[in-house]
C-alpha atoms as a PDB file:
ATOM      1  CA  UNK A   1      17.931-102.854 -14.604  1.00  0.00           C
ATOM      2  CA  UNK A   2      17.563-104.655 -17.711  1.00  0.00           C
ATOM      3  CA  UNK A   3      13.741-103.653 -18.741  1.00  0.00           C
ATOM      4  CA  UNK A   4      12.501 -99.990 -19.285  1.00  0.00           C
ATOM      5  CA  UNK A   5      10.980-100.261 -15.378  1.00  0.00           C
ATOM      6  CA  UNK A   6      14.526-100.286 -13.994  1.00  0.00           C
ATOM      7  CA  UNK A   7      16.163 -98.039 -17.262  1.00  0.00           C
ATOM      8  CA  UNK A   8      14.156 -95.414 -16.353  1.00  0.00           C
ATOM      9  CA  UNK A   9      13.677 -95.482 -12.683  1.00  0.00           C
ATOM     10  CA  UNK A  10      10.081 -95.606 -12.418  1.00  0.00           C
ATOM     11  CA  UNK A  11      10.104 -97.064  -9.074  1.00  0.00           C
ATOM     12  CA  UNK A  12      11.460 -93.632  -8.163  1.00  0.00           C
ATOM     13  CA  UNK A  13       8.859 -91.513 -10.094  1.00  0.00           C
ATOM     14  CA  UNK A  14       6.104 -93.380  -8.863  1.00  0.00           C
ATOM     15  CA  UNK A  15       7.513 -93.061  -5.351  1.00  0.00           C
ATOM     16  CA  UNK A  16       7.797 -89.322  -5.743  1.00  0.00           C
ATOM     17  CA  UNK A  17       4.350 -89.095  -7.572  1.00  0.00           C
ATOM     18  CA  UNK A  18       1.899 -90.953  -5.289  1.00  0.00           C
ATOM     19  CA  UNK A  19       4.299 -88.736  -2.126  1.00  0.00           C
ATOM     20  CA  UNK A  20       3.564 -85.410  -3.922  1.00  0.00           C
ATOM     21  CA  UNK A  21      -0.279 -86.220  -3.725  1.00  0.00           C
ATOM     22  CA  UNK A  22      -0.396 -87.439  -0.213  1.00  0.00           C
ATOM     23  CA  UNK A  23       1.328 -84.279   0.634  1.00  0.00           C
ATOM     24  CA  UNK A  24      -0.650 -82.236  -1.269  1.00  0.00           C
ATOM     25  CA  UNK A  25      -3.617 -83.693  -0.071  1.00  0.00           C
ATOM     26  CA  UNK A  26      -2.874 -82.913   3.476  1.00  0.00           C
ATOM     27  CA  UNK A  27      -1.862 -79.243   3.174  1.00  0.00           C
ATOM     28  CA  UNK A  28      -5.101 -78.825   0.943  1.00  0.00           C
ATOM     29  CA  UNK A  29      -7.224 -80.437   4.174  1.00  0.00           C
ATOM     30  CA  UNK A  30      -4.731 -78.250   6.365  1.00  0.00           C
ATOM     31  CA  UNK A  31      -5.620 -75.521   4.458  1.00  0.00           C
ATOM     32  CA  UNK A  32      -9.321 -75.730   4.364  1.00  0.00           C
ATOM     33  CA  UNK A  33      -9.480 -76.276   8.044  1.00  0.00           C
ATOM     34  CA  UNK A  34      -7.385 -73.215   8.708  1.00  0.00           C
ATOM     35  CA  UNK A  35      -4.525 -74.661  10.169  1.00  0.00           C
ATOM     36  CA  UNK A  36      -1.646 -74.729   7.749  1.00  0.00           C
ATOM     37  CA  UNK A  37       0.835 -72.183   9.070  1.00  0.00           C
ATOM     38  CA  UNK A  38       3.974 -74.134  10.314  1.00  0.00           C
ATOM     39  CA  UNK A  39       2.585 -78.274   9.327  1.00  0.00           C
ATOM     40  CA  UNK A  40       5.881 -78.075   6.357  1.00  0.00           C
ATOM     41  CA  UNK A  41       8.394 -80.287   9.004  1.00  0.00           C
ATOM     42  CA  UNK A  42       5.170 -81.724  10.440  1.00  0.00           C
ATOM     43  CA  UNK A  43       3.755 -83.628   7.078  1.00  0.00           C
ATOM     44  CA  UNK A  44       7.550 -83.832   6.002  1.00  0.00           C
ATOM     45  CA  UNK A  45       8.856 -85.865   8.893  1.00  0.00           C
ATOM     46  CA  UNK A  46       5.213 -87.827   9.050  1.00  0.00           C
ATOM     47  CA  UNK A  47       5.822 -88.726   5.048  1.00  0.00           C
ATOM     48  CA  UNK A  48       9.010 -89.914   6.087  1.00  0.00           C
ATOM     49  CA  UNK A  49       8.212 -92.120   8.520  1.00  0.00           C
ATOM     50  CA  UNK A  50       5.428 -93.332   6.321  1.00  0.00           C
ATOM     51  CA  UNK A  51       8.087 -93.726   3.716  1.00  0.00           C
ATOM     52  CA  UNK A  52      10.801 -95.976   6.002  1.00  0.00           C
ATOM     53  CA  UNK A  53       7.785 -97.871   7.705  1.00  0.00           C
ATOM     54  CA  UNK A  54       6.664 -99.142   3.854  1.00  0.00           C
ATOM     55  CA  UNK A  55      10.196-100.145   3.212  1.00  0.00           C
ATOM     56  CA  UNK A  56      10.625-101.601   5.892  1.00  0.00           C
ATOM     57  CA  UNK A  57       7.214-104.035   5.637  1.00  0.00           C
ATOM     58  CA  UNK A  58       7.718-104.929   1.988  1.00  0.00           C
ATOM     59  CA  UNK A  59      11.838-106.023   2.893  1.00  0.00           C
ATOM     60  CA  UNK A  60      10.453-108.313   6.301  1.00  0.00           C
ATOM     61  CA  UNK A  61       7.108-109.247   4.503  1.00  0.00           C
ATOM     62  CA  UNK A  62       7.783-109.650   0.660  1.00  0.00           C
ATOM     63  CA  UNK A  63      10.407-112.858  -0.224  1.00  0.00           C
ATOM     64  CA  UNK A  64      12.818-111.114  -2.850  1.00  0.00           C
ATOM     65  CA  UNK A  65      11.945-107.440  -1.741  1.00  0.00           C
ATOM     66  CA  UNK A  66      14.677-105.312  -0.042  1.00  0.00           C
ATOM     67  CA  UNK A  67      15.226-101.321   1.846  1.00  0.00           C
ATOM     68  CA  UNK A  68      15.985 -99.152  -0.380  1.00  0.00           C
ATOM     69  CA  UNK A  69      17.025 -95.969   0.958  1.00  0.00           C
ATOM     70  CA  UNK A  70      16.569 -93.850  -1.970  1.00  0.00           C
ATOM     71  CA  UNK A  71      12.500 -94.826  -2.238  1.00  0.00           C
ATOM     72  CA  UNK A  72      12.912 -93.106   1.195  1.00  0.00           C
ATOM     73  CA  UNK A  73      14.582 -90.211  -0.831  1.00  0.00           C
ATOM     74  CA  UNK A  74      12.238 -89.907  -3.313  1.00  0.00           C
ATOM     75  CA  UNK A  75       9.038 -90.323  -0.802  1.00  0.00           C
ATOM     76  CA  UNK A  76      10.958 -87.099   1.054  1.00  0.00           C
ATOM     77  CA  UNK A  77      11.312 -85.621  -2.516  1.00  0.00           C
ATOM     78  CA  UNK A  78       7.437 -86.218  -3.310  1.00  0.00           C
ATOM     79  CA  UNK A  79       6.295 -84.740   0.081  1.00  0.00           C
ATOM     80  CA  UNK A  80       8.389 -81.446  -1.001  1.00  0.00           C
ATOM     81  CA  UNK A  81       7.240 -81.545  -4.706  1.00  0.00           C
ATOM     82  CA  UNK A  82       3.336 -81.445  -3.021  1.00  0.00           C
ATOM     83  CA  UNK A  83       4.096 -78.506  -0.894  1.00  0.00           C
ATOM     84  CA  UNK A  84       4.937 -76.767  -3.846  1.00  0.00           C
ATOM     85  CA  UNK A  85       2.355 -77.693  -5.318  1.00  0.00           C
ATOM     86  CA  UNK A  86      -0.124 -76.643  -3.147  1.00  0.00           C
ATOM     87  CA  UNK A  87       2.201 -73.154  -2.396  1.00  0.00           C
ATOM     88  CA  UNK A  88       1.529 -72.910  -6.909  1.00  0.00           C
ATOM     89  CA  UNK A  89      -2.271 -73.204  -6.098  1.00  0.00           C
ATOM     90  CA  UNK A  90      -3.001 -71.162  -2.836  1.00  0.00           C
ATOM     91  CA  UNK A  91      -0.998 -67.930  -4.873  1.00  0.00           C
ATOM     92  CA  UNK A  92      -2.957 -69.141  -8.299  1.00  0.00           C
ATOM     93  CA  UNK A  93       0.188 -69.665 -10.338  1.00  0.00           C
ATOM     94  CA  UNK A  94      -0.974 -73.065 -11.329  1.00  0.00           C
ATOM     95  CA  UNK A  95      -4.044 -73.052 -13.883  1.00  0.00           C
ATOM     96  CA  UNK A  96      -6.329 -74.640 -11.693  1.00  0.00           C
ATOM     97  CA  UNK A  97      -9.487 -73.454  -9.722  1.00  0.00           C
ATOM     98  CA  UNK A  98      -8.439 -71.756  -6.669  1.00  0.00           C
ATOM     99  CA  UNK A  99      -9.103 -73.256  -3.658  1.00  0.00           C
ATOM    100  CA  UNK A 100     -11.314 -71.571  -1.088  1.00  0.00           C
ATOM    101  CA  UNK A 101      -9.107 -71.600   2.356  1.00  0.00           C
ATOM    102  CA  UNK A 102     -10.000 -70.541   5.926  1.00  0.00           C
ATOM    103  CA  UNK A 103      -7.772 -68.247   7.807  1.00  0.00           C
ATOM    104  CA  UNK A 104      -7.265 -68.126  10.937  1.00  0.00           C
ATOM    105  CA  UNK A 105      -7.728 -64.977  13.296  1.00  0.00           C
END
């Protein structure tokens, strides 16, 4: 915790960054294909597990790597932080093109 990495807590941030797109990438592809009604606990839980199984390969594959449950936490965090993201978009609060979305009948 000595260097501005570990200060800061960029491990976290980048954790809840790279999340936040992942998730936001799959509710824009969930959205374009028409089925994005009820996939929040669905890409949550599957980000999750994403989350845990990555933190669990770098602590049995990587000498001097450990778990860290809080890089869970902020994968979790990330997930949430691209639902919103995309929920911003699809109701054009966010300054962006709007994005064209199927709906199903």
């Amino acid at each position: 915790m000595n260097d501005w990495f570990g200060l800061f807590h960029l491990d976290k941030v980048l954790h809840m960054v790279f999340f936040a797109v992942w998730g936001l990438s799959w509710w824009i592809a969930l959205g374009k294909s028409g089925v994005f009604r009820g996939t929040f606990l669905a890409v949550l839980l599957v980000g999750i597990l994403l989350g845990v199984g990555l933190e669990w390969a770098q602590a049995s594959w990587f000498q001097g790597r450990r778990w860290d449950l809080f890089d869970v936490v902020a994968d979790g965090l990330g997930v949430c932080t691209g639902y919103l993201a995309f929920r911003l978009i699809y109701h054009g609060l966010l300054p962006v093109e709007p994005i064209q979305f199927r709906h199903r009948s």
